[in-house]
PDB file of N, CA and C in Angstrom:
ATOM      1  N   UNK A   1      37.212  48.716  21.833  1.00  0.00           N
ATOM      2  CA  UNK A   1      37.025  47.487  22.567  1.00  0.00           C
ATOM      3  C   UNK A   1      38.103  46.467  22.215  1.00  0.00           C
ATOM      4  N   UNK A   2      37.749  45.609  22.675  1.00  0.00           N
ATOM      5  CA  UNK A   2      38.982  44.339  22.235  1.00  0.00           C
ATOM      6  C   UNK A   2      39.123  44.072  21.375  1.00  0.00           C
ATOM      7  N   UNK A   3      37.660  43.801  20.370  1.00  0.00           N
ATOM      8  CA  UNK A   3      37.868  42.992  19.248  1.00  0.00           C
ATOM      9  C   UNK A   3      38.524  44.119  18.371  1.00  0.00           C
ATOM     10  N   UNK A   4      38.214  45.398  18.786  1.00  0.00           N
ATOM     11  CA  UNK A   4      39.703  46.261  17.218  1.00  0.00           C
ATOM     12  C   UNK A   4      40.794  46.608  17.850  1.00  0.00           C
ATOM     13  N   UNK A   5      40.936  46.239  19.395  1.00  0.00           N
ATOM     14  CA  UNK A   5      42.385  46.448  19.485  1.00  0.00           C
ATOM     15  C   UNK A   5      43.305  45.387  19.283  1.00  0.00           C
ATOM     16  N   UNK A   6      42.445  43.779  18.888  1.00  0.00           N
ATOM     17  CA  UNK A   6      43.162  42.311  18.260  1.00  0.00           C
ATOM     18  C   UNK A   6      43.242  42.745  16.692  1.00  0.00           C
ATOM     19  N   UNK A   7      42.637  43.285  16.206  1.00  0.00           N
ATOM     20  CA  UNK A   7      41.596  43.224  14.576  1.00  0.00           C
ATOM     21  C   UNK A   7      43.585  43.445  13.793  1.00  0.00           C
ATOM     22  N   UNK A   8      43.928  44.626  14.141  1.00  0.00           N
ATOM     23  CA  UNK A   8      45.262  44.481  13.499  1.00  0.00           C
ATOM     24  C   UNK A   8      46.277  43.532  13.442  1.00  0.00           C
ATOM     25  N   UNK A   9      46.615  43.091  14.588  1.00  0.00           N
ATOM     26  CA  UNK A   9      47.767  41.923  14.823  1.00  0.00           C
ATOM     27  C   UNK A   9      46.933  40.991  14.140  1.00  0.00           C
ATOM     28  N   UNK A  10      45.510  40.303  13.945  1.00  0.00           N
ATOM     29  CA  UNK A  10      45.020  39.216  13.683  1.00  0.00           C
ATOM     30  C   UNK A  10      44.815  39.189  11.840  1.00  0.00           C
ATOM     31  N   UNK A  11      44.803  40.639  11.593  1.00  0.00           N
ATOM     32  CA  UNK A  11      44.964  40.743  10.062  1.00  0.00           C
ATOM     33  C   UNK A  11      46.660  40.484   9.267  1.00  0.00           C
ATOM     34  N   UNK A  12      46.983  41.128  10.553  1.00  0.00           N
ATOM     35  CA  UNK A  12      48.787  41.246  10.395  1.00  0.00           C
ATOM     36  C   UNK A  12      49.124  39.597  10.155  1.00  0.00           C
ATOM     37  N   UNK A  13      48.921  39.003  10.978  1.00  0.00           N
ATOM     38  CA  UNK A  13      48.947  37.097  10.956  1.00  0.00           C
ATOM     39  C   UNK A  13      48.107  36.696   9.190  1.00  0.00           C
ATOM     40  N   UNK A  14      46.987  37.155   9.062  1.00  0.00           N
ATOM     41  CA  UNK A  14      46.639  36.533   7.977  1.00  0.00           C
ATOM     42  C   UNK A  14      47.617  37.195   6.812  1.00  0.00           C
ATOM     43  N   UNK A  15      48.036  37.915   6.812  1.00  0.00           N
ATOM     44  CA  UNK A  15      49.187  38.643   5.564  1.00  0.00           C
ATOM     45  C   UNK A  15      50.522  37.735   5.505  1.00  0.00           C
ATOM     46  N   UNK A  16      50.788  37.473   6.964  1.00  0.00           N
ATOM     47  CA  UNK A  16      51.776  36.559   7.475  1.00  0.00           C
ATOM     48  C   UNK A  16      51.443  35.495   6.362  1.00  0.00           C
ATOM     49  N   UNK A  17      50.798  34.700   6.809  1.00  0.00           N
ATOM     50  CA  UNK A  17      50.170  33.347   6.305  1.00  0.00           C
ATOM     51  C   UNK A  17      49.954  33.246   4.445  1.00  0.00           C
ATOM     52  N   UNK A  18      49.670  34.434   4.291  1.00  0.00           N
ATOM     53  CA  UNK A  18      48.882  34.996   3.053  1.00  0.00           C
ATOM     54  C   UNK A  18      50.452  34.816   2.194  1.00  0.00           C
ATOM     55  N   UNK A  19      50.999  35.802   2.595  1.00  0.00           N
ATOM     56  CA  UNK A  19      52.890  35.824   2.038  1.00  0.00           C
ATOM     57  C   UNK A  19      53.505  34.384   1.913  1.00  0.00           C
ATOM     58  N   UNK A  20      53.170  33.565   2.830  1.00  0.00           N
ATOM     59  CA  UNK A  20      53.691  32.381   2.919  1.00  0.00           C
ATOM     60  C   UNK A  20      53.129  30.892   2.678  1.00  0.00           C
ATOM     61  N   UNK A  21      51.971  30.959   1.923  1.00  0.00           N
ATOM     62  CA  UNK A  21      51.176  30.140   1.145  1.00  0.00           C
ATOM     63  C   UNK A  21      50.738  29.520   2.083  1.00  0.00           C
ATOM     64  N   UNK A  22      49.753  29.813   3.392  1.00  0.00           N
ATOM     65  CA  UNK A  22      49.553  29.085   4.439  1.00  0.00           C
ATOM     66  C   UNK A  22      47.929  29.128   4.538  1.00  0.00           C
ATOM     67  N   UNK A  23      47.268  28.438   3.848  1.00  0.00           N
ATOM     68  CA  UNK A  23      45.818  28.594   3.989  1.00  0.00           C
ATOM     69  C   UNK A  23      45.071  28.753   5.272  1.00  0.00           C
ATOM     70  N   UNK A  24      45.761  27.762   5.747  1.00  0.00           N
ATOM     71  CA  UNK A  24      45.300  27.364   7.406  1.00  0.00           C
ATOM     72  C   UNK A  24      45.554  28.120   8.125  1.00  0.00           C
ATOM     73  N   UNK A  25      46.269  28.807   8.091  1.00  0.00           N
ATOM     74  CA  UNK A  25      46.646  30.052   9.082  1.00  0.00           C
ATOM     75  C   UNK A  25      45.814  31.503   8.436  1.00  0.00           C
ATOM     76  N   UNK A  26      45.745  30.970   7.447  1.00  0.00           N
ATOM     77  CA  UNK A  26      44.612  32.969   6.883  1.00  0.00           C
ATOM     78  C   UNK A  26      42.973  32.096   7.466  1.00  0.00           C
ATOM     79  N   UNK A  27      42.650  30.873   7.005  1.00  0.00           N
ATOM     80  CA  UNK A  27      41.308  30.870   7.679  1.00  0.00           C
ATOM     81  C   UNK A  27      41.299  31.116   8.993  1.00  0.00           C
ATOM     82  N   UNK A  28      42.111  30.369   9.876  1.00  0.00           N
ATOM     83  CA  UNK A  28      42.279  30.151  11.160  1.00  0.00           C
ATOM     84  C   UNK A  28      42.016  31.861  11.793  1.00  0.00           C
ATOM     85  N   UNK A  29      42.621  33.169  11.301  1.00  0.00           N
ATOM     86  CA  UNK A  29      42.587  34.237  11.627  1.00  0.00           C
ATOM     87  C   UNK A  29      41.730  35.060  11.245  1.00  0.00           C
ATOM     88  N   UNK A  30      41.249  34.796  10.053  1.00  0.00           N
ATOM     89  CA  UNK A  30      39.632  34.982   9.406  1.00  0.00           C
ATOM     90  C   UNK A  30      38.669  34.513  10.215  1.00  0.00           C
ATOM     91  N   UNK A  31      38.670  33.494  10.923  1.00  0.00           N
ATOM     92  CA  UNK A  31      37.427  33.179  11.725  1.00  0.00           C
ATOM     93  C   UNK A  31      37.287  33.365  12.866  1.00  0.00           C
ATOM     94  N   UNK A  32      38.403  33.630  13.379  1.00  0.00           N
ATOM     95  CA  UNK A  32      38.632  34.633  14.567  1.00  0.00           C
ATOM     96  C   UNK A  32      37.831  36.161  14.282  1.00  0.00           C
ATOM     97  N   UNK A  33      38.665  36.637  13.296  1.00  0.00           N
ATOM     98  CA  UNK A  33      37.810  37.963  13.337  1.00  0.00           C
ATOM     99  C   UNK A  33      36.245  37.875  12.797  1.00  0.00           C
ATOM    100  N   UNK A  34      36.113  36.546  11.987  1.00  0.00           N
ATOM    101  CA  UNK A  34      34.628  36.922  11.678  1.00  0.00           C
ATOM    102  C   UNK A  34      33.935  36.582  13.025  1.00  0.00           C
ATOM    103  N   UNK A  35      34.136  35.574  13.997  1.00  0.00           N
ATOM    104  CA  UNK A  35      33.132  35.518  15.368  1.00  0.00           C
ATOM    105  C   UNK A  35      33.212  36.650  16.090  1.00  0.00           C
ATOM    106  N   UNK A  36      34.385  37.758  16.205  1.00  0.00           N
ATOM    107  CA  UNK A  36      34.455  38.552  17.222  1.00  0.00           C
ATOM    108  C   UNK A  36      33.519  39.319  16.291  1.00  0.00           C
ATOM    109  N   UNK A  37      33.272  40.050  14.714  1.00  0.00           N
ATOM    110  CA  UNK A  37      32.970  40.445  14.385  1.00  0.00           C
ATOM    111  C   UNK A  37      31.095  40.167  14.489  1.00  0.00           C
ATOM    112  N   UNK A  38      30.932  38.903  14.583  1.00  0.00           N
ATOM    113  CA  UNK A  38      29.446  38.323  14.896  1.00  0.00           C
ATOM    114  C   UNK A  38      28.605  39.125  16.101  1.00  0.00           C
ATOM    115  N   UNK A  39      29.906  38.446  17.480  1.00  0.00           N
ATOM    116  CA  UNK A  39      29.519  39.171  18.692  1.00  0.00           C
ATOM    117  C   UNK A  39      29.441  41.143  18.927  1.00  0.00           C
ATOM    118  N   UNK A  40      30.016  41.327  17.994  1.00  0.00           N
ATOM    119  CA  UNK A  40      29.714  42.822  18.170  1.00  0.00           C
ATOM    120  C   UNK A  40      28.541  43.831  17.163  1.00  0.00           C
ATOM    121  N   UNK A  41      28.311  42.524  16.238  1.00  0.00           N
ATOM    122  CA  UNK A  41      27.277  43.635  15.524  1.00  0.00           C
ATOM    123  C   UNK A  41      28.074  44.180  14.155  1.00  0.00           C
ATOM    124  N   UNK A  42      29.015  44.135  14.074  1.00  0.00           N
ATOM    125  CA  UNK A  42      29.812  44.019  12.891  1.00  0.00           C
ATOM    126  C   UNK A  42      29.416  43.332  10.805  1.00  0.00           C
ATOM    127  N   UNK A  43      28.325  43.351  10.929  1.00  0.00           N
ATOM    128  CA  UNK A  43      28.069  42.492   9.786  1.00  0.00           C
ATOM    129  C   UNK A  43      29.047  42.524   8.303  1.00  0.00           C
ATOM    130  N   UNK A  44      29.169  44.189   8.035  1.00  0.00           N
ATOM    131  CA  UNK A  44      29.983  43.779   6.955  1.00  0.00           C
ATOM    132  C   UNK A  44      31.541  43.155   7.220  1.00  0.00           C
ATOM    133  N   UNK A  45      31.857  43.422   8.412  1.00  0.00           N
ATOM    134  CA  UNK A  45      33.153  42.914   8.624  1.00  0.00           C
ATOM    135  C   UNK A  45      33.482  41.325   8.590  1.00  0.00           C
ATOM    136  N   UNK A  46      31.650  40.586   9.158  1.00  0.00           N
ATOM    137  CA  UNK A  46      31.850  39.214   9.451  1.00  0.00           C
ATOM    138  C   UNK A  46      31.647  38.833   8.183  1.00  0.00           C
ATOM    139  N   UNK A  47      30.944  39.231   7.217  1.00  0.00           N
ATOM    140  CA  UNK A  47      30.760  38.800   5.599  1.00  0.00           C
ATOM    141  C   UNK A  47      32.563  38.820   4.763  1.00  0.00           C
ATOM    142  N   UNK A  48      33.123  39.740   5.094  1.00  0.00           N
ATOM    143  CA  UNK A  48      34.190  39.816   4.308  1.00  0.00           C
ATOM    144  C   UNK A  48      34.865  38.784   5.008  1.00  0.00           C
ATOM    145  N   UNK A  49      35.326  38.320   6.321  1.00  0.00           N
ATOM    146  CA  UNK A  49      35.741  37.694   6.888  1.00  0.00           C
ATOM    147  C   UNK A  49      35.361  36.272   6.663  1.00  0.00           C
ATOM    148  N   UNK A  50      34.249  35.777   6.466  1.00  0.00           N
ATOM    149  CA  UNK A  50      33.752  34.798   5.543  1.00  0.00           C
ATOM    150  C   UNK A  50      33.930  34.358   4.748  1.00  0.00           C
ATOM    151  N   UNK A  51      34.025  35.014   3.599  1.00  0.00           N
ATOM    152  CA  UNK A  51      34.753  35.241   2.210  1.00  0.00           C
ATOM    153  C   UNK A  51      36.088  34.949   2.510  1.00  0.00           C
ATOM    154  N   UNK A  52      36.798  35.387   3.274  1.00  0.00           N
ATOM    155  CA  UNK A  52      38.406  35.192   2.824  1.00  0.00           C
ATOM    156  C   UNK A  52      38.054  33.524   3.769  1.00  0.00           C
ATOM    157  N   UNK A  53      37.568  33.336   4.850  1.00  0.00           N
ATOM    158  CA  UNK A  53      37.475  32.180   5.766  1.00  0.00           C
ATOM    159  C   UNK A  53      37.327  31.010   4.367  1.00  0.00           C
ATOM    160  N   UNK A  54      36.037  31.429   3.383  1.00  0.00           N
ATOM    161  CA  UNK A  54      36.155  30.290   2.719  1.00  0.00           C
ATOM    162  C   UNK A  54      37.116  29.852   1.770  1.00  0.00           C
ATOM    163  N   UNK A  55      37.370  31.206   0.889  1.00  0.00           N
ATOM    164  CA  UNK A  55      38.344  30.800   0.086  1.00  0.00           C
ATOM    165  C   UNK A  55      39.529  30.034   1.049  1.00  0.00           C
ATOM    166  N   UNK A  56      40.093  30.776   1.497  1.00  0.00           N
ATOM    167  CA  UNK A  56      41.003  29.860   2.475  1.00  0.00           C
ATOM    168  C   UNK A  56      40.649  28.443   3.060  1.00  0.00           C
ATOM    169  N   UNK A  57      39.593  28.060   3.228  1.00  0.00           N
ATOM    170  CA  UNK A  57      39.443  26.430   3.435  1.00  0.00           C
ATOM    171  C   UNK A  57      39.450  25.396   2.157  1.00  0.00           C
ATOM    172  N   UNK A  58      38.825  26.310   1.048  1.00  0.00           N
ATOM    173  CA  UNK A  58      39.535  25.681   0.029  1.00  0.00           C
ATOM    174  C   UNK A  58      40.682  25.622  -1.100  1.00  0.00           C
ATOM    175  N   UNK A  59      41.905  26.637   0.062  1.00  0.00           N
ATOM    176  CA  UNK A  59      43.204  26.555  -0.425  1.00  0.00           C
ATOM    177  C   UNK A  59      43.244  27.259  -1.616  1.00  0.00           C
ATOM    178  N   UNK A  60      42.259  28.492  -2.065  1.00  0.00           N
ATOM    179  CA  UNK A  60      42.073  29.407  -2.726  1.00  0.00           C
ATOM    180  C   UNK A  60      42.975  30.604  -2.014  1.00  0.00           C
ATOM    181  N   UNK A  61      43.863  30.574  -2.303  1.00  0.00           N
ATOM    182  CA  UNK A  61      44.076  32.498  -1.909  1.00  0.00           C
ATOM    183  C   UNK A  61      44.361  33.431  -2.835  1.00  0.00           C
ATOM    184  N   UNK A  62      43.332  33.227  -4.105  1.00  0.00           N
ATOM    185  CA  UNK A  62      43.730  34.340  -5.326  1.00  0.00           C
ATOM    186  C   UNK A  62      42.675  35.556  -4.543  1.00  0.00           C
ATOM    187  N   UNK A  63      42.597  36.700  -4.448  1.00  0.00           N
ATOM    188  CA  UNK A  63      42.298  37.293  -4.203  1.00  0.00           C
ATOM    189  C   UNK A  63      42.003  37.699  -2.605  1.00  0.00           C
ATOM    190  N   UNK A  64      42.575  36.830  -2.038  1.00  0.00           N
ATOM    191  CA  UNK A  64      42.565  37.765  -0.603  1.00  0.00           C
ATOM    192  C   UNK A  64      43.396  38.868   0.093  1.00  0.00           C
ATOM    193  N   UNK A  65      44.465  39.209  -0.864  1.00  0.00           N
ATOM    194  CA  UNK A  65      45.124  40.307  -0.059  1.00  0.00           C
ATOM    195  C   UNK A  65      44.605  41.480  -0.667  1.00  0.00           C
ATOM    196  N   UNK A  66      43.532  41.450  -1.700  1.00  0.00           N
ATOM    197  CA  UNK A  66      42.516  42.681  -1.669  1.00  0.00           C
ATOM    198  C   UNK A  66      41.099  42.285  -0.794  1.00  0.00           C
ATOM    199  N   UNK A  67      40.442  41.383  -0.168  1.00  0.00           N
ATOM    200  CA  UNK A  67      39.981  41.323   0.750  1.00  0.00           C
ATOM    201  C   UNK A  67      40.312  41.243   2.270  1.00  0.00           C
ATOM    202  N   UNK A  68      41.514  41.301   2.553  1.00  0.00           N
ATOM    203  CA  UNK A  68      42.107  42.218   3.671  1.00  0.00           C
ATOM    204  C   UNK A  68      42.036  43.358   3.585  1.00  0.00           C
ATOM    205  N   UNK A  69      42.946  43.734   2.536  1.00  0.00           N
ATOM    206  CA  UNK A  69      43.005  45.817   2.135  1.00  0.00           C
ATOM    207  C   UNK A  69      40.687  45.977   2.510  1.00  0.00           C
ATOM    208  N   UNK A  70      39.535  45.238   1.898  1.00  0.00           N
ATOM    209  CA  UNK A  70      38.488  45.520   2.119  1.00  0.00           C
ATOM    210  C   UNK A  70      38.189  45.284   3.589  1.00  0.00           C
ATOM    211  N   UNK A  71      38.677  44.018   3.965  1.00  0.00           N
ATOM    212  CA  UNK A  71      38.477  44.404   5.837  1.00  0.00           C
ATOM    213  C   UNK A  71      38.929  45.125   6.552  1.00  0.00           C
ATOM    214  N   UNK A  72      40.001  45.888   6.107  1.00  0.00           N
ATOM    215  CA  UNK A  72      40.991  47.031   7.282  1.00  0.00           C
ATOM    216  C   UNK A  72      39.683  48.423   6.814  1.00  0.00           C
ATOM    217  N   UNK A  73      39.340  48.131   5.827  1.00  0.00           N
ATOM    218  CA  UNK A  73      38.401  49.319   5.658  1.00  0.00           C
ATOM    219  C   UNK A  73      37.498  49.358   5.962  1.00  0.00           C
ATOM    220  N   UNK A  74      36.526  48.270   6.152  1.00  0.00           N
ATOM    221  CA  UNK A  74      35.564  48.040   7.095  1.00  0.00           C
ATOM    222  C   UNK A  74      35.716  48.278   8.493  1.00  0.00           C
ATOM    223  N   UNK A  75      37.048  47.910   8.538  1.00  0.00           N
ATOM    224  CA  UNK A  75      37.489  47.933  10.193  1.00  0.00           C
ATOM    225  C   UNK A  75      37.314  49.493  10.523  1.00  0.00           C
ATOM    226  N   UNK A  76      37.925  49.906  10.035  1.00  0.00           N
ATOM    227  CA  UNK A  76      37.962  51.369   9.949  1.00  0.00           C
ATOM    228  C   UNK A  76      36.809  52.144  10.443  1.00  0.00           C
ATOM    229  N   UNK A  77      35.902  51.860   9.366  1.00  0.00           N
ATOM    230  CA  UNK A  77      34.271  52.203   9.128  1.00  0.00           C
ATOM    231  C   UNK A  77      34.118  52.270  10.097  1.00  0.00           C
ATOM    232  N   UNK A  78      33.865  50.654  11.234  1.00  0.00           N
ATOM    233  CA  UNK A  78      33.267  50.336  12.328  1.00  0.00           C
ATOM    234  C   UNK A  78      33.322  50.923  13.138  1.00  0.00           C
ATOM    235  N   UNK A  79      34.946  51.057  13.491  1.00  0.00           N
ATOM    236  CA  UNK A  79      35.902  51.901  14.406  1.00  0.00           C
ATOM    237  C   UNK A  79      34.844  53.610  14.401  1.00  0.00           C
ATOM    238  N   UNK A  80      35.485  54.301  13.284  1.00  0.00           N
ATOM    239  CA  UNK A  80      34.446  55.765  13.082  1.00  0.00           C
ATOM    240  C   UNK A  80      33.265  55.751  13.773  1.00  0.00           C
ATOM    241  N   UNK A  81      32.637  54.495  13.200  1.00  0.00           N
ATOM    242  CA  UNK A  81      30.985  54.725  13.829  1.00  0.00           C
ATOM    243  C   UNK A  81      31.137  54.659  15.139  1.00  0.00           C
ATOM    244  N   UNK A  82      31.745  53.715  15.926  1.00  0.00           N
ATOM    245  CA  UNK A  82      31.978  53.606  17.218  1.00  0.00           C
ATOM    246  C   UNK A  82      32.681  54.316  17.837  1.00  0.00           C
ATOM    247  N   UNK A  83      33.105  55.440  17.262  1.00  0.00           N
ATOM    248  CA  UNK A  83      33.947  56.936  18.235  1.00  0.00           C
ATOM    249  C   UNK A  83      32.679  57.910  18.055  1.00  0.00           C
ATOM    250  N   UNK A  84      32.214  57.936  17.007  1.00  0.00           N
ATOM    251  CA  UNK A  84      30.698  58.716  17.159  1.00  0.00           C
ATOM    252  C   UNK A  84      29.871  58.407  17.836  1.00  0.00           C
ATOM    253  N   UNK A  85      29.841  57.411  18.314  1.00  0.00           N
ATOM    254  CA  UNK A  85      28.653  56.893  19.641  1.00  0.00           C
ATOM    255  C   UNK A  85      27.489  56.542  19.091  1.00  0.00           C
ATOM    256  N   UNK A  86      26.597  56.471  19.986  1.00  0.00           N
ATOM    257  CA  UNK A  86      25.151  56.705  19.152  1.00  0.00           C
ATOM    258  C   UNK A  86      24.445  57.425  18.380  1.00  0.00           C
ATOM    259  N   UNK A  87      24.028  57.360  17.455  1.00  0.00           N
ATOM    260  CA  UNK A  87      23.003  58.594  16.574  1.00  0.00           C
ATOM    261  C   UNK A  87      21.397  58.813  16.562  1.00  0.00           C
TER     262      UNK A  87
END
């Protein structure tokens, strides 16, 4: 669907931002993916997305480029479950 064919370029931007000491730009793309992640049913994706959303509003970014590496893996997850269809 849409929201994982954005999910890369929009992680790609927060690494952007992330590399370049830009808080506002990793929340700004964090909360993007955590609402698309809301609207689809996504929970662990919108929790991690949260997490980096907050640290990033408070100009924290020690540890978010291992909570990216944890959202591409979630992403992942989601993705799998959603080529398997229903169970």
């Amino acid at each position: 669907g849409l929201f994982l064919s954005q999910a890369p370029d929009r992680i790609a931007a927060a690494r952007v931002a992330l590399e370049t000491g830009a808080p506002a730009e990793v929340e700004r793309a964090a909360h993007a993916l955590r609402s698309s992640g809301a609207q689809i049913g996504a929970s662990r994706v919108r929790a991690v997305c949260a997490e980096i959303e907050s640290r990033a509003a408070g100009g924290h970014l020690t540890g978010v480029a291992e909570l990216l590496a944890s959202l591409e893996r979630e992403l992942g997850r989601y993705e799998a479950g959603e080529s398997a269809g229903p169970s």
